[in-house]
N, C-alpha and C. Protein backbone atom coordinates (compact mmCIF):
# COMPACT_ATOMS: atom_id res chain seq x y z
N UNK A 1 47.36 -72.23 11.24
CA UNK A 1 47.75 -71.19 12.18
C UNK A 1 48.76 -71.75 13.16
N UNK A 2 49.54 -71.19 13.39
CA UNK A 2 50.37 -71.41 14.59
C UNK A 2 50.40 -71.57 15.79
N UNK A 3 50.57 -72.62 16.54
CA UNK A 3 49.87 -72.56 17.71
C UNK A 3 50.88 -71.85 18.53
N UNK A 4 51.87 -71.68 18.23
CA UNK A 4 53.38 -70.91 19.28
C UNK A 4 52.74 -69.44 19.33
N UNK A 5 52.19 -68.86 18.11
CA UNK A 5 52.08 -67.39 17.90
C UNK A 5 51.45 -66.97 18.87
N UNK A 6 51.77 -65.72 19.76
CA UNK A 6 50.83 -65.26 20.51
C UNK A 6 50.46 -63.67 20.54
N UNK A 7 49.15 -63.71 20.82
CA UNK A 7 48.95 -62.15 20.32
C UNK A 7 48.51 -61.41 21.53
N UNK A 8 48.59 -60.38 20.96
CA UNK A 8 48.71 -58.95 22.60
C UNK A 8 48.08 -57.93 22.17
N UNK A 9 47.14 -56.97 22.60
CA UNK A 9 46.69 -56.28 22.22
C UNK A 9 47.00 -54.91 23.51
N UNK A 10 47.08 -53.85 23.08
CA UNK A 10 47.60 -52.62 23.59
C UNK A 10 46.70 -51.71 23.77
N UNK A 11 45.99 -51.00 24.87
CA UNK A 11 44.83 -50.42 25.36
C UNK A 11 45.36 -49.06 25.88
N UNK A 12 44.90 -48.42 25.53
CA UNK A 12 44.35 -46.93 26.30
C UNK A 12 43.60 -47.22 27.63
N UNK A 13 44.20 -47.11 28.71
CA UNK A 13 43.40 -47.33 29.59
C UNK A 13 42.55 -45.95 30.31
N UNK A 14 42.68 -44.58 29.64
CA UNK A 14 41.60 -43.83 29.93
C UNK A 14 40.21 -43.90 29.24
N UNK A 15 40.49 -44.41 28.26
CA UNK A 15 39.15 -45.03 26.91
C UNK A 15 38.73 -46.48 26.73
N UNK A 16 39.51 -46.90 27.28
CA UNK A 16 39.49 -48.66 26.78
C UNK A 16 40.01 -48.87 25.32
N UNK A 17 40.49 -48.09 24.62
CA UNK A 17 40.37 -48.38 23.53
C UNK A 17 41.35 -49.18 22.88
N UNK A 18 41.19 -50.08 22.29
CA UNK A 18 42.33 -50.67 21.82
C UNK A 18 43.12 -49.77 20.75
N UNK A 19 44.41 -50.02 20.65
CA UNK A 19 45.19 -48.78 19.58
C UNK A 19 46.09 -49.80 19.04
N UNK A 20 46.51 -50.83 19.41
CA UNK A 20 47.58 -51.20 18.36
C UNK A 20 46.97 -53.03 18.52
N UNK A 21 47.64 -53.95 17.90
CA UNK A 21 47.29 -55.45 18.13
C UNK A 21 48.98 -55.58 17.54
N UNK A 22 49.51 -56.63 18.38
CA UNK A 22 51.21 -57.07 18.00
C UNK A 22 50.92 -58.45 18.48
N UNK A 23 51.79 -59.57 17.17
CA UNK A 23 52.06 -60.86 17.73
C UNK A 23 53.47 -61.28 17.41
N UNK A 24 53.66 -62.45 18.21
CA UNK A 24 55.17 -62.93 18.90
C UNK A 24 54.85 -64.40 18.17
N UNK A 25 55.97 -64.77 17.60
CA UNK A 25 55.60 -66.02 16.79
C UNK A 25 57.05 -66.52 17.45
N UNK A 26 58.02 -66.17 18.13
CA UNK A 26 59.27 -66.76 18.94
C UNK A 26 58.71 -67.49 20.67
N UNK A 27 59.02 -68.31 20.81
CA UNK A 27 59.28 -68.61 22.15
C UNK A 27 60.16 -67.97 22.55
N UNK A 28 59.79 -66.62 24.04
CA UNK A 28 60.46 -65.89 24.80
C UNK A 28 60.13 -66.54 26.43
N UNK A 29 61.49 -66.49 26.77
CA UNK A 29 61.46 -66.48 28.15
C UNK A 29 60.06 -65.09 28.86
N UNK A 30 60.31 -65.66 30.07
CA UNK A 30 58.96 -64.97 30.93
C UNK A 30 59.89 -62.62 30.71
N UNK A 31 60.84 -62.85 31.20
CA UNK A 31 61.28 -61.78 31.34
C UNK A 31 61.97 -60.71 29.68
N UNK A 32 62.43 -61.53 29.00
CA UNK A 32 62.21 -61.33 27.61
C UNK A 32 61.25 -61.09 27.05
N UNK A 33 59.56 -61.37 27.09
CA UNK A 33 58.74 -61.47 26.81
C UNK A 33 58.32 -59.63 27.36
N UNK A 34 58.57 -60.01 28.68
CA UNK A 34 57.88 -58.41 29.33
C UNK A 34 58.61 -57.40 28.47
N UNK A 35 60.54 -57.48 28.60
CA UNK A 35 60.98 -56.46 27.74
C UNK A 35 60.24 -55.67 26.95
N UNK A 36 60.31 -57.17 25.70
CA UNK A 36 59.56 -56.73 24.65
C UNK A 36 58.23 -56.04 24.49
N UNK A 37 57.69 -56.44 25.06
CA UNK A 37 56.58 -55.95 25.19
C UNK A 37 56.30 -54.18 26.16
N UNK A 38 57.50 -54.04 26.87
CA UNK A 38 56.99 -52.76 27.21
C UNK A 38 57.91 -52.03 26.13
N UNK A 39 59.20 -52.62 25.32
CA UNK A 39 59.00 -51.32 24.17
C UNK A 39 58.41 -51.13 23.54
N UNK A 40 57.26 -52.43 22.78
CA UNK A 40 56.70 -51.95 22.07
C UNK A 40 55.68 -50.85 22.66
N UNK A 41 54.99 -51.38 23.72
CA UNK A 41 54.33 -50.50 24.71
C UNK A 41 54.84 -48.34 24.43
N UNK A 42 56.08 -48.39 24.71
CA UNK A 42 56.81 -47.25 24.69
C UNK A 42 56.76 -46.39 23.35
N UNK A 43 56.73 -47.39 22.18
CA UNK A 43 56.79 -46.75 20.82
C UNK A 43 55.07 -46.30 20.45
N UNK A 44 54.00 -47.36 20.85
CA UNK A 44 52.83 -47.05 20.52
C UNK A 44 52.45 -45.96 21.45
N UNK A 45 52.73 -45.79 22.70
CA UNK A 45 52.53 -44.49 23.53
C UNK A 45 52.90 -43.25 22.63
N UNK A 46 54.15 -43.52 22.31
CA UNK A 46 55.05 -42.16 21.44
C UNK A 46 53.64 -41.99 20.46
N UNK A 47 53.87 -42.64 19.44
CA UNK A 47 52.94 -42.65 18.34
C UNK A 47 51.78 -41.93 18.55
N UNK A 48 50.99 -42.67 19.40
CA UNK A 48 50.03 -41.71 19.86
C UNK A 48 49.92 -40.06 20.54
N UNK A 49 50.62 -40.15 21.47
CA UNK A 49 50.86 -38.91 22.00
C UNK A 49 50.26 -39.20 23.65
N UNK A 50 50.40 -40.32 23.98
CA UNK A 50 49.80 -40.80 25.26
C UNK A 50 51.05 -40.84 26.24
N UNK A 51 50.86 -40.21 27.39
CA UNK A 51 51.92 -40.77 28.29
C UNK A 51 51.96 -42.36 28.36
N UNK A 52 53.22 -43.18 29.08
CA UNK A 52 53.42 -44.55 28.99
C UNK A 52 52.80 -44.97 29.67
N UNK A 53 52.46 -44.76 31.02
CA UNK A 53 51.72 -45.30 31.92
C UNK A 53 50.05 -45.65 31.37
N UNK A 54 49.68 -44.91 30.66
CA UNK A 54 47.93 -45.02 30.16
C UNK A 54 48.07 -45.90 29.82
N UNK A 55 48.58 -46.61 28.80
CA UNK A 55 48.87 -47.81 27.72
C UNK A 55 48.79 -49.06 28.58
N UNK A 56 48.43 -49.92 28.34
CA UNK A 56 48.84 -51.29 28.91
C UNK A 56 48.62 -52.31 27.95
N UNK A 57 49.23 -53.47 27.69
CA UNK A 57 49.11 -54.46 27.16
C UNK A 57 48.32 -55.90 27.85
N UNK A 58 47.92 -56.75 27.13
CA UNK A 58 47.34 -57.97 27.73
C UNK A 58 47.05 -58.79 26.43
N UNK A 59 47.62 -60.45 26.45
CA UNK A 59 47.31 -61.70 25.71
C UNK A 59 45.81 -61.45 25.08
N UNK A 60 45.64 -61.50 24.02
CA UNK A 60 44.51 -62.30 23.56
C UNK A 60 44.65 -63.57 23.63
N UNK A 61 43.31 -64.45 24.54
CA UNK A 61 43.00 -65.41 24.28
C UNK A 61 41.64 -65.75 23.30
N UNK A 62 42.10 -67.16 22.51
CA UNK A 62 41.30 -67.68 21.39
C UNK A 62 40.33 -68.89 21.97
């Protein structure tokens, strides 16, 4: 396994529920990193039918 890879998991925060899991196998800068992560944020909102704000992301740690 990779130790660079890092994984993020994407929550419903009116349910808790988790809805999507995404991992980053690049070394990103701190602000690159957020980018990315709030489009993906933006596309799994769409998908669902959730406004953007409900959604939030956060690291899984192993």
């Amino acid at each position: 396994m990779d130790t660079n890879c890092k994984k993020y998991k994407f929550v419903n925060s009116q349910t808790g529920n988790t809805i999507y899991y995404h991992s980053i196998e690049e070394e990103l800068d701190e602000l690159t990193l957020r980018e990315h992560l709030d489009k993906i944020k933006a596309q799994v909102a769409s998908q669902n039918g959730l406004y953007v704000d409900i959604v939030y992301w956060e690291e899984l740690k192993e």
